[in-house]
N, C-alpha and C. Protein backbone atom coordinates (compact mmCIF):
# COMPACT_ATOMS: atom_id res chain seq x y z
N UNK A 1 -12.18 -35.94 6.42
CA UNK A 1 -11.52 -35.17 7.46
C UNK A 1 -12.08 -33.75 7.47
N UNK A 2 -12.77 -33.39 8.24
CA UNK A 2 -13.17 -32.18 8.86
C UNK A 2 -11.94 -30.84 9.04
N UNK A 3 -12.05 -29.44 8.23
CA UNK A 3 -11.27 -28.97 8.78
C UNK A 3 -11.90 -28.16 9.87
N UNK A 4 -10.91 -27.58 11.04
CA UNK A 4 -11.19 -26.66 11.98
C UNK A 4 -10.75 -25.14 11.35
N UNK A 5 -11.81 -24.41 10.81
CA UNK A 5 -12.00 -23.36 10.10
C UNK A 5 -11.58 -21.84 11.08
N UNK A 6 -11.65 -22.21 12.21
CA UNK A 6 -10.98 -21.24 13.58
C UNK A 6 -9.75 -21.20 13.60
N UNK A 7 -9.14 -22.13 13.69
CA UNK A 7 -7.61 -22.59 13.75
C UNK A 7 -7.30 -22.44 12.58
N UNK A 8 -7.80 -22.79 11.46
CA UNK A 8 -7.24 -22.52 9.79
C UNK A 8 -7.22 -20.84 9.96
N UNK A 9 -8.62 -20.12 10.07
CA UNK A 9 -7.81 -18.97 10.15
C UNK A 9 -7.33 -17.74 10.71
N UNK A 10 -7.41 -18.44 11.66
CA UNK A 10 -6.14 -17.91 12.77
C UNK A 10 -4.65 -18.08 12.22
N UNK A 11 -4.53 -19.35 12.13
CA UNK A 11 -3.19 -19.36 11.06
C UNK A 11 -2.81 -18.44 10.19
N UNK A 12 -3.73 -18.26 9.37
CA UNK A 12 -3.94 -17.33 8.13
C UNK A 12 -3.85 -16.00 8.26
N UNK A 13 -4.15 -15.48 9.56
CA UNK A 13 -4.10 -14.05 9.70
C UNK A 13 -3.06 -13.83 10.42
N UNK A 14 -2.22 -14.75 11.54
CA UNK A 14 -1.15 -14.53 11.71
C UNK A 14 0.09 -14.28 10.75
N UNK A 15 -0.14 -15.62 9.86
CA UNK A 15 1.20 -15.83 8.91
C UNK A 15 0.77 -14.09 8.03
N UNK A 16 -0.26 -13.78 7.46
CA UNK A 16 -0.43 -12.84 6.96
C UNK A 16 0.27 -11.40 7.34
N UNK A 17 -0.28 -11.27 8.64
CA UNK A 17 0.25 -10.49 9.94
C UNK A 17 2.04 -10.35 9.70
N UNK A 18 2.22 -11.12 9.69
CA UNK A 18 4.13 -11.35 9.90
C UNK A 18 4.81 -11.18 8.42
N UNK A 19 4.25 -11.38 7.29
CA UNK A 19 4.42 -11.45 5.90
C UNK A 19 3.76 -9.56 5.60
N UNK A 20 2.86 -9.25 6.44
CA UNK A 20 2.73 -7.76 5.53
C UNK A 20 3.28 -6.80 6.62
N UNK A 21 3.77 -6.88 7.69
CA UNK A 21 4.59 -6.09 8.17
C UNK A 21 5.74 -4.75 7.67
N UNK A 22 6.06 -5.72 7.03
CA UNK A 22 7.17 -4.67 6.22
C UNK A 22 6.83 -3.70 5.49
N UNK A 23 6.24 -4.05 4.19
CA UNK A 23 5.53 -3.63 3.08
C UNK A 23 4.73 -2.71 3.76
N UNK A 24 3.41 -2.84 4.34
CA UNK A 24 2.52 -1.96 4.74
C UNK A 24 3.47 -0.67 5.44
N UNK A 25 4.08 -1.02 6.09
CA UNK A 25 4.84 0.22 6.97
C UNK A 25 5.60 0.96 5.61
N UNK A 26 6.28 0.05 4.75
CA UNK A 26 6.83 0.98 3.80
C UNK A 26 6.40 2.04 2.55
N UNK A 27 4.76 1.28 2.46
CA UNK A 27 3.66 2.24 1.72
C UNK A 27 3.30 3.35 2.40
N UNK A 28 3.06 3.04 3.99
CA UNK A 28 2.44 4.29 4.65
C UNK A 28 3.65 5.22 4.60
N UNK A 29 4.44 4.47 4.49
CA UNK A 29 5.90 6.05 5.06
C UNK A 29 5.78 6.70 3.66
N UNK A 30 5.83 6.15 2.65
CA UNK A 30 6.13 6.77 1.16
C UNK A 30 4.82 7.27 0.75
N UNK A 31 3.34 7.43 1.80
CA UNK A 31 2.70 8.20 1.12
C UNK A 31 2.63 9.28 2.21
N UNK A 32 3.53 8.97 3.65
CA UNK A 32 3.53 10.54 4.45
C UNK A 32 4.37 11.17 3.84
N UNK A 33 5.43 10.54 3.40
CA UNK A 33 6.34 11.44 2.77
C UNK A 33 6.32 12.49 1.86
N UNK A 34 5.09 12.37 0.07
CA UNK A 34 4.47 12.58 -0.16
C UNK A 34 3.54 13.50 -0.06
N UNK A 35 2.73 13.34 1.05
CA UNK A 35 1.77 14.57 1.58
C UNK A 35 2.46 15.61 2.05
N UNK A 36 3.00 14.81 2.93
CA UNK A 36 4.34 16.32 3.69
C UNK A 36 5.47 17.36 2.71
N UNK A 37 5.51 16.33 1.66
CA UNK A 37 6.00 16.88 0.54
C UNK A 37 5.10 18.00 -0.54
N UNK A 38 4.06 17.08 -0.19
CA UNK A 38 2.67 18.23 -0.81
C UNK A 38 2.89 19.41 -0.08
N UNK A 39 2.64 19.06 1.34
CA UNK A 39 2.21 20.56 2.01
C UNK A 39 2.95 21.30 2.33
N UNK A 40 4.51 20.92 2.46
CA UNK A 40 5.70 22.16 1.78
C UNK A 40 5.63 22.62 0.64
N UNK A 41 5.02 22.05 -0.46
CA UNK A 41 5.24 22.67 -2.15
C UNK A 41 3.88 23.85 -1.71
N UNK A 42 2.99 23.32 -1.39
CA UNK A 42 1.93 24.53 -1.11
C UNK A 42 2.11 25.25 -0.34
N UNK A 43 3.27 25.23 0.66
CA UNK A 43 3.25 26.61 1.94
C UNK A 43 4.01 27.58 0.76
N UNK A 44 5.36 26.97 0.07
CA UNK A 44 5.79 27.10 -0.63
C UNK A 44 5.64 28.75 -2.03
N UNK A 45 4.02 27.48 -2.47
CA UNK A 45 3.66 28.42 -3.71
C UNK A 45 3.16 29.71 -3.11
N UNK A 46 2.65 29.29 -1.63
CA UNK A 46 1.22 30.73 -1.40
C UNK A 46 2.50 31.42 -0.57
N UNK A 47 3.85 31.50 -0.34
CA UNK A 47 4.78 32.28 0.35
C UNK A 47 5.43 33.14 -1.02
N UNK A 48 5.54 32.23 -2.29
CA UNK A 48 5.95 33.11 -3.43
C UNK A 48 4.53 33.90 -4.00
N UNK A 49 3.74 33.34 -3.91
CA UNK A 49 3.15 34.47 -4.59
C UNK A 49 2.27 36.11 -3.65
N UNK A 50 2.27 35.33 -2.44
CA UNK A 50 2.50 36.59 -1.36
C UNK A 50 3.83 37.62 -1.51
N UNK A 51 4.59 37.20 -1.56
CA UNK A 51 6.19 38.35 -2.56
C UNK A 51 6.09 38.34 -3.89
N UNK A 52 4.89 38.25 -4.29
CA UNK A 52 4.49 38.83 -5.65
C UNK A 52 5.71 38.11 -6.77
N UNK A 53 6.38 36.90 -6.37
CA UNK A 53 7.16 35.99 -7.23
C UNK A 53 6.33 35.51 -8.30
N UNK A 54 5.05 34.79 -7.69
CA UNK A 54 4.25 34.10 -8.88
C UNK A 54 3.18 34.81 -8.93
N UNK A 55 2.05 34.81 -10.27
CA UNK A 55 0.88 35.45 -10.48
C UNK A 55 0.10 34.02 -9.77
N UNK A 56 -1.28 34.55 -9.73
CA UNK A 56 -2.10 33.18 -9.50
C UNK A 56 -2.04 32.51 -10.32
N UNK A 57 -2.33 32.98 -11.79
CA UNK A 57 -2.34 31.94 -13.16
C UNK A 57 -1.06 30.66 -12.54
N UNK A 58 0.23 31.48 -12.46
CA UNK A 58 1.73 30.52 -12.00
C UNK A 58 1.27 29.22 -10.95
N UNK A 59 0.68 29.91 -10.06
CA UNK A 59 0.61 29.69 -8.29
C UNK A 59 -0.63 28.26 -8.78
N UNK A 60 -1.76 28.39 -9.53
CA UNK A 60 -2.14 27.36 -9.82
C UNK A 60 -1.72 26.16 -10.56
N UNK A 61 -0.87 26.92 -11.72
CA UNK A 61 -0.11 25.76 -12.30
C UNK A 61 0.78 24.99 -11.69
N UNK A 62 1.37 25.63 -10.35
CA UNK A 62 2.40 24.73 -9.61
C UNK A 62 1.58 23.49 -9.02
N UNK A 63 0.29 24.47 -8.45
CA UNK A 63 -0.24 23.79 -7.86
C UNK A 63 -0.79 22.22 -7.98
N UNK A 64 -1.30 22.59 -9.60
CA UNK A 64 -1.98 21.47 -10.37
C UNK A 64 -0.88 20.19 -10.77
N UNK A 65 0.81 20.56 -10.96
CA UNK A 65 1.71 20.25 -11.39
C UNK A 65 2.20 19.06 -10.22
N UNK A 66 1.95 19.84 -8.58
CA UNK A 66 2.42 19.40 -7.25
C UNK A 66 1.58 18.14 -7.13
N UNK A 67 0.37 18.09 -7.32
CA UNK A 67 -0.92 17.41 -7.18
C UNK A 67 -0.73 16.54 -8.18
N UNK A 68 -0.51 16.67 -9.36
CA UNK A 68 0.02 14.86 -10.08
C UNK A 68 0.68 14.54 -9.53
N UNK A 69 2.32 15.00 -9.35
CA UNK A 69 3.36 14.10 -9.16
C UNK A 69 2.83 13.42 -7.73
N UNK A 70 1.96 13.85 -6.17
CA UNK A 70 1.78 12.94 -5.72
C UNK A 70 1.09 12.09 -5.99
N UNK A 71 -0.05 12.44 -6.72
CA UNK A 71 -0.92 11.30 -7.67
C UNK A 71 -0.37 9.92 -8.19
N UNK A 72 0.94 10.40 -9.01
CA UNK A 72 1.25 9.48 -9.59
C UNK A 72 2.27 8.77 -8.96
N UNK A 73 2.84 9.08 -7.97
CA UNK A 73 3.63 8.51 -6.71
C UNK A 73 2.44 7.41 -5.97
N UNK A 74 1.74 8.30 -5.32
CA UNK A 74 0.63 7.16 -4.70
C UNK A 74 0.33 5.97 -6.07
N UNK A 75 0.00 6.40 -7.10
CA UNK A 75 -0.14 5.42 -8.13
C UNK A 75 0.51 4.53 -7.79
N UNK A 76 1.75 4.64 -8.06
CA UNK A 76 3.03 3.21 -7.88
C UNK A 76 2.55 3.20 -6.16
N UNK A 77 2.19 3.42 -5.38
CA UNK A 77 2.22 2.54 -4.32
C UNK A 77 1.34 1.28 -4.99
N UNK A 78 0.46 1.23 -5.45
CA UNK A 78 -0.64 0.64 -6.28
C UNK A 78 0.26 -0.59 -6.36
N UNK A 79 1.31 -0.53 -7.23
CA UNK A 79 2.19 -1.53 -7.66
C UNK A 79 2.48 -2.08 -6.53
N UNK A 80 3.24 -1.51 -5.24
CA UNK A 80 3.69 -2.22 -4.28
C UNK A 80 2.55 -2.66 -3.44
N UNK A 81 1.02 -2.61 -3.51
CA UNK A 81 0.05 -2.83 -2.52
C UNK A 81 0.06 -4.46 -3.12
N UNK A 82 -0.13 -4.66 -4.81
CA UNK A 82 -0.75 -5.95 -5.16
C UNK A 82 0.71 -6.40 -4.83
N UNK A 83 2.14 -6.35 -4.98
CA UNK A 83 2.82 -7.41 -4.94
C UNK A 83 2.82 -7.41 -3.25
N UNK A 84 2.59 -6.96 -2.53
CA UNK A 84 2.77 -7.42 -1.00
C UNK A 84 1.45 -7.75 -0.91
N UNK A 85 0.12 -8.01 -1.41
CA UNK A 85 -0.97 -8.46 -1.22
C UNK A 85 -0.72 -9.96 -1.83
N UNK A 86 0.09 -10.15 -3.01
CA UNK A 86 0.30 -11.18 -3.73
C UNK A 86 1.05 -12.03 -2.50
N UNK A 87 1.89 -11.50 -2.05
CA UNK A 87 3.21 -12.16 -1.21
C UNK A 87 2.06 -12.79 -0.02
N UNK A 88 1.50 -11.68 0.61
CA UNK A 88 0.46 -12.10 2.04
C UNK A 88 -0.30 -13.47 1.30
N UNK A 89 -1.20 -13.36 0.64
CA UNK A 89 -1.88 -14.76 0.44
C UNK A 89 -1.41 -15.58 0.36
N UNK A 90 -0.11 -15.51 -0.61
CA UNK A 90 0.17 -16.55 -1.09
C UNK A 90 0.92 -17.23 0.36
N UNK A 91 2.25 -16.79 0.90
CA UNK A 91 2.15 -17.15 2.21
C UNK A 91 1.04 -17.61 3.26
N UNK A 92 -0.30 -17.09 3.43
CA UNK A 92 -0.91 -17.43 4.33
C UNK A 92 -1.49 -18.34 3.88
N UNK A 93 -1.43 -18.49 2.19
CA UNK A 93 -2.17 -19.93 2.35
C UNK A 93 -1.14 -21.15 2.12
N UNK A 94 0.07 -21.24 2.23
CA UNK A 94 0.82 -22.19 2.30
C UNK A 94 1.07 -22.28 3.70
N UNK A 95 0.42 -22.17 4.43
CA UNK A 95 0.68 -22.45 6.65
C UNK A 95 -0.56 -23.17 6.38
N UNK A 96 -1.80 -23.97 5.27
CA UNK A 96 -2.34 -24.44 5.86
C UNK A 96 -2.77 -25.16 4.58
N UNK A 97 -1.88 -24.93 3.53
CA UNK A 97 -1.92 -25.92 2.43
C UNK A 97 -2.15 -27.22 2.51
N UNK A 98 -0.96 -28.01 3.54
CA UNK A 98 -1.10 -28.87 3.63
C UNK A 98 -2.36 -30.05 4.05
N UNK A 99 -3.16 -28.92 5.34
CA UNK A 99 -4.54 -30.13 5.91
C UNK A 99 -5.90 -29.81 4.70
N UNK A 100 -5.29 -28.45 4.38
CA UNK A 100 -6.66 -28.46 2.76
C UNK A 100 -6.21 -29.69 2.05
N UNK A 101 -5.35 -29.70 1.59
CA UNK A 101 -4.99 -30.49 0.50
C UNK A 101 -5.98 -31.95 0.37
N UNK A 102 -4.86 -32.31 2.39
CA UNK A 102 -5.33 -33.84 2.64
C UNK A 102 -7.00 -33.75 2.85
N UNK A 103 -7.49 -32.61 3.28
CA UNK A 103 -9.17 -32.85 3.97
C UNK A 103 -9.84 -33.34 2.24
N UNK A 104 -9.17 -32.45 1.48
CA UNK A 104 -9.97 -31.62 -0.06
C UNK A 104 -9.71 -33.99 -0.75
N UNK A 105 -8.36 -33.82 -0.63
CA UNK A 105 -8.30 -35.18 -1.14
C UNK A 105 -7.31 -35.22 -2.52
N UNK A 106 -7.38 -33.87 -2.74
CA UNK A 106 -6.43 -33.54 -4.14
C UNK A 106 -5.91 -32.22 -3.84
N UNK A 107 -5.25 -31.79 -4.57
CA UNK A 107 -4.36 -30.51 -5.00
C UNK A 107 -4.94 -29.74 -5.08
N UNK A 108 -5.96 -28.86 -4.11
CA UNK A 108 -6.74 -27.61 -4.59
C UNK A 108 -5.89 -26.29 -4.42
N UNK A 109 -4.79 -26.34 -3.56
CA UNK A 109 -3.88 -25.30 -3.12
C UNK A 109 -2.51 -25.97 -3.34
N UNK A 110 -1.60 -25.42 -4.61
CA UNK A 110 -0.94 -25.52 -4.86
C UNK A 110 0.42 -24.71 -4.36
């Protein structure tokens, strides 16, 4: 049995499509959030140390301080990219498990 490799994945990018919806929208918001969060901490530092609040030595350390924590925020998106990358495949390849299976003859997609 021949598969139709057009239609397989077309399948595949739909079901994919509908399965990363969520996730993707919820990474992008939590890394605008993030930036925007960056670029208040920096209007921030260069408004205190213009009123002579912080020295530069200070004004860099915030700076350097501001710049991990989004670092390590985007990091954990990391976490949420592979489990909604995990979720997408694995979904898109169960919409077409079944005619692999029968074309293949055995269990190649479990």
């Amino acid at each position: 049995m021949a598969l139709d490799f057009e239609d397989m994945g077309s399948r595949i990018i739909s079901q994919a499509t509908q399965i990363a919806g969520g996730s993707w929208k919820a990474m992008a918001t939590a890394a605008t959030v993030e930036f925007r969060g960056l670029a208040q901490r920096i209007a921030l530092i260069v408004e205190a140390y213009a009123n002579g609040e912080l020295s530069q030595v200070r004004a860099k350390a915030h700076l350097k301080n501001a710049r991990f924590h989004v670092i390590a925020t985007l990091a954990m998106l990391t976490v949420m990219t592979e489990a909604a990358l995990e979720k997408i495949v694995k979904g898109a390849l169960a919409i077409v498990k079944e005619s692999v299976n029968k074309a293949a003859g055995f269990a190649l997609l479990l």
